[in-house]
C-alpha atoms as a PDB file:
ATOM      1  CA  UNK A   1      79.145 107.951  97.056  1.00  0.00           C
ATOM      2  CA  UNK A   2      77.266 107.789 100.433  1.00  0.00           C
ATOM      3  CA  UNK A   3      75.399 110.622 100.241  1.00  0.00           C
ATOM      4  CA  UNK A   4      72.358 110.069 102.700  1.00  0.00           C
ATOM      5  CA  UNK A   5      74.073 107.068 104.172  1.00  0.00           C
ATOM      6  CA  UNK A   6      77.319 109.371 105.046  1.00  0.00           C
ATOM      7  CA  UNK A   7      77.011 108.913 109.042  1.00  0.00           C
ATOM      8  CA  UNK A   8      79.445 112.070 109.929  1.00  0.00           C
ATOM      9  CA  UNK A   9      80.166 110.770 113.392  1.00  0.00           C
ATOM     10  CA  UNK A  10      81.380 107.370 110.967  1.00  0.00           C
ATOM     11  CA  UNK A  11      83.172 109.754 108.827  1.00  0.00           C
ATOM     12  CA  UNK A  12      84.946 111.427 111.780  1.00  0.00           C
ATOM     13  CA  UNK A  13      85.900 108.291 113.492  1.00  0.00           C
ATOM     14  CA  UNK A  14      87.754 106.839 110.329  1.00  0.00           C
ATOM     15  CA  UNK A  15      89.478 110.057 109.501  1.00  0.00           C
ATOM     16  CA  UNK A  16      90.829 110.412 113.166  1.00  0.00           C
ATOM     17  CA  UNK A  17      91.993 106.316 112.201  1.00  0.00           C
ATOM     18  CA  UNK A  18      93.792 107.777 109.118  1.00  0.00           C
ATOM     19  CA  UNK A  19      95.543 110.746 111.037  1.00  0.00           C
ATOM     20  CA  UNK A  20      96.561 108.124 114.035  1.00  0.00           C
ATOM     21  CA  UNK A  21      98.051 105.853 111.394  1.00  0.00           C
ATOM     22  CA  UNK A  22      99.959 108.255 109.802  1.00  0.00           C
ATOM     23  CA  UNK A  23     101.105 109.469 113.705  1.00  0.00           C
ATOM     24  CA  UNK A  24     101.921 106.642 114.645  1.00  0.00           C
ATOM     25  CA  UNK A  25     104.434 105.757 111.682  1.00  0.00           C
ATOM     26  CA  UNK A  26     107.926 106.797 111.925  1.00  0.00           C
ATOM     27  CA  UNK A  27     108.573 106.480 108.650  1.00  0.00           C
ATOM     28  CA  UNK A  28     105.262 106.558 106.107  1.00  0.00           C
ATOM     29  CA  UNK A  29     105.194 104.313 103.119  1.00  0.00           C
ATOM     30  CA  UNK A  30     104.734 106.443 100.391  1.00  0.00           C
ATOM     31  CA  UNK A  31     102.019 104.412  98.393  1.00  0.00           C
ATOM     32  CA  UNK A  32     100.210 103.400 101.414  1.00  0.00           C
ATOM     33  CA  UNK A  33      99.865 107.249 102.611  1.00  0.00           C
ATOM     34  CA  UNK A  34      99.158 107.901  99.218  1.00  0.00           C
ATOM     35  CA  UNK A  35      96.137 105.190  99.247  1.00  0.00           C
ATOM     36  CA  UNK A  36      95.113 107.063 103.226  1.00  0.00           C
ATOM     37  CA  UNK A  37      95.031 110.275 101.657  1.00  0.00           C
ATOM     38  CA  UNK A  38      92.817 109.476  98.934  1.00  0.00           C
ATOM     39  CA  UNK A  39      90.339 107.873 101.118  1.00  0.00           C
ATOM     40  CA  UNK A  40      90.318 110.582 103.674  1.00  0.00           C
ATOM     41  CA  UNK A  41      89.783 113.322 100.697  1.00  0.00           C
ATOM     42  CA  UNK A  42      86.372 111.418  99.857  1.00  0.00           C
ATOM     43  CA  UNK A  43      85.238 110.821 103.283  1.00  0.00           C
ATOM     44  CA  UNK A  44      85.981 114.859 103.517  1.00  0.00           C
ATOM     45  CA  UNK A  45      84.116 115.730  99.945  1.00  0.00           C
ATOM     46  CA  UNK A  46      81.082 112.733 101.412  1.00  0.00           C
ATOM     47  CA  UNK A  47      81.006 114.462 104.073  1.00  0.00           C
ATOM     48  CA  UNK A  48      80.860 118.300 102.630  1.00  0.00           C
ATOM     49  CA  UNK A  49      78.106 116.969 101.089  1.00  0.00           C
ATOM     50  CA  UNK A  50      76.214 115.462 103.909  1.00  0.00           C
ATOM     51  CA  UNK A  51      76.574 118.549 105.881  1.00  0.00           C
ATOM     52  CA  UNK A  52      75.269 120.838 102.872  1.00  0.00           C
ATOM     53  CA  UNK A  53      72.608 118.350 102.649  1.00  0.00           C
ATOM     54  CA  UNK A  54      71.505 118.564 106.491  1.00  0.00           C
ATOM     55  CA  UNK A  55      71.968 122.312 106.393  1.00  0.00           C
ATOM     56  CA  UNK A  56      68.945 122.308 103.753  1.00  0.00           C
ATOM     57  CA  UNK A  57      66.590 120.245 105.571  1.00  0.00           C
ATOM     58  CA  UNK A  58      67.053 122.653 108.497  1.00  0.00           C
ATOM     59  CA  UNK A  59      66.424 125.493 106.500  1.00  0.00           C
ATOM     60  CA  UNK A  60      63.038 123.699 105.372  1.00  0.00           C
ATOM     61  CA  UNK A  61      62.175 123.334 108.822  1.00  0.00           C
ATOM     62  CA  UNK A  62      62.770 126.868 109.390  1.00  0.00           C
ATOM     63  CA  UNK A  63      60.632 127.665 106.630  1.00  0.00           C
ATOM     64  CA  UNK A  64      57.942 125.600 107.632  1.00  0.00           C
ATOM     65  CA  UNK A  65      58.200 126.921 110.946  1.00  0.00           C
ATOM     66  CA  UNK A  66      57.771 130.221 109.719  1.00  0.00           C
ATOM     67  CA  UNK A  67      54.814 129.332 107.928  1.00  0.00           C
ATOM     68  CA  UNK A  68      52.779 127.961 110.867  1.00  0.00           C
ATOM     69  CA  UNK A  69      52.633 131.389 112.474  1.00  0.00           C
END
């Protein structure tokens, strides 16, 4: 897992990739969207994480904010 590393503008990019592959079949090979699903549902669950992740380290800022005044 990328964790820290997960760069969500990265993330985005390649899932938009996976989505435009799969538009721009007419007919999908069914192991090959299997093997574009998969990797799209753990960019998704990388990127859950990174945004849970970012979400806390604003909330310490807040925090921190609050106690400087």
């Amino acid at each position: 897992m990328k964790n820290k590393n997960t760069n969500l503008t990265q993330s985005l990019k390649q899932l938009r990739s996976i989505l435009e592959w799969f538009d721009s079949k007419e007919e999908v090979d069914i192991e090959e969207g299997l093997k574009k699903v998969k990797e799209a549902a753990i960019i998704i669950r990388e990127s859950k994480e990174r945004l849970r992740e970012i979400e806390n380290e604003f909330e310490e800022i807040k925090k921190g904010m609050a106690h400087e005044d």
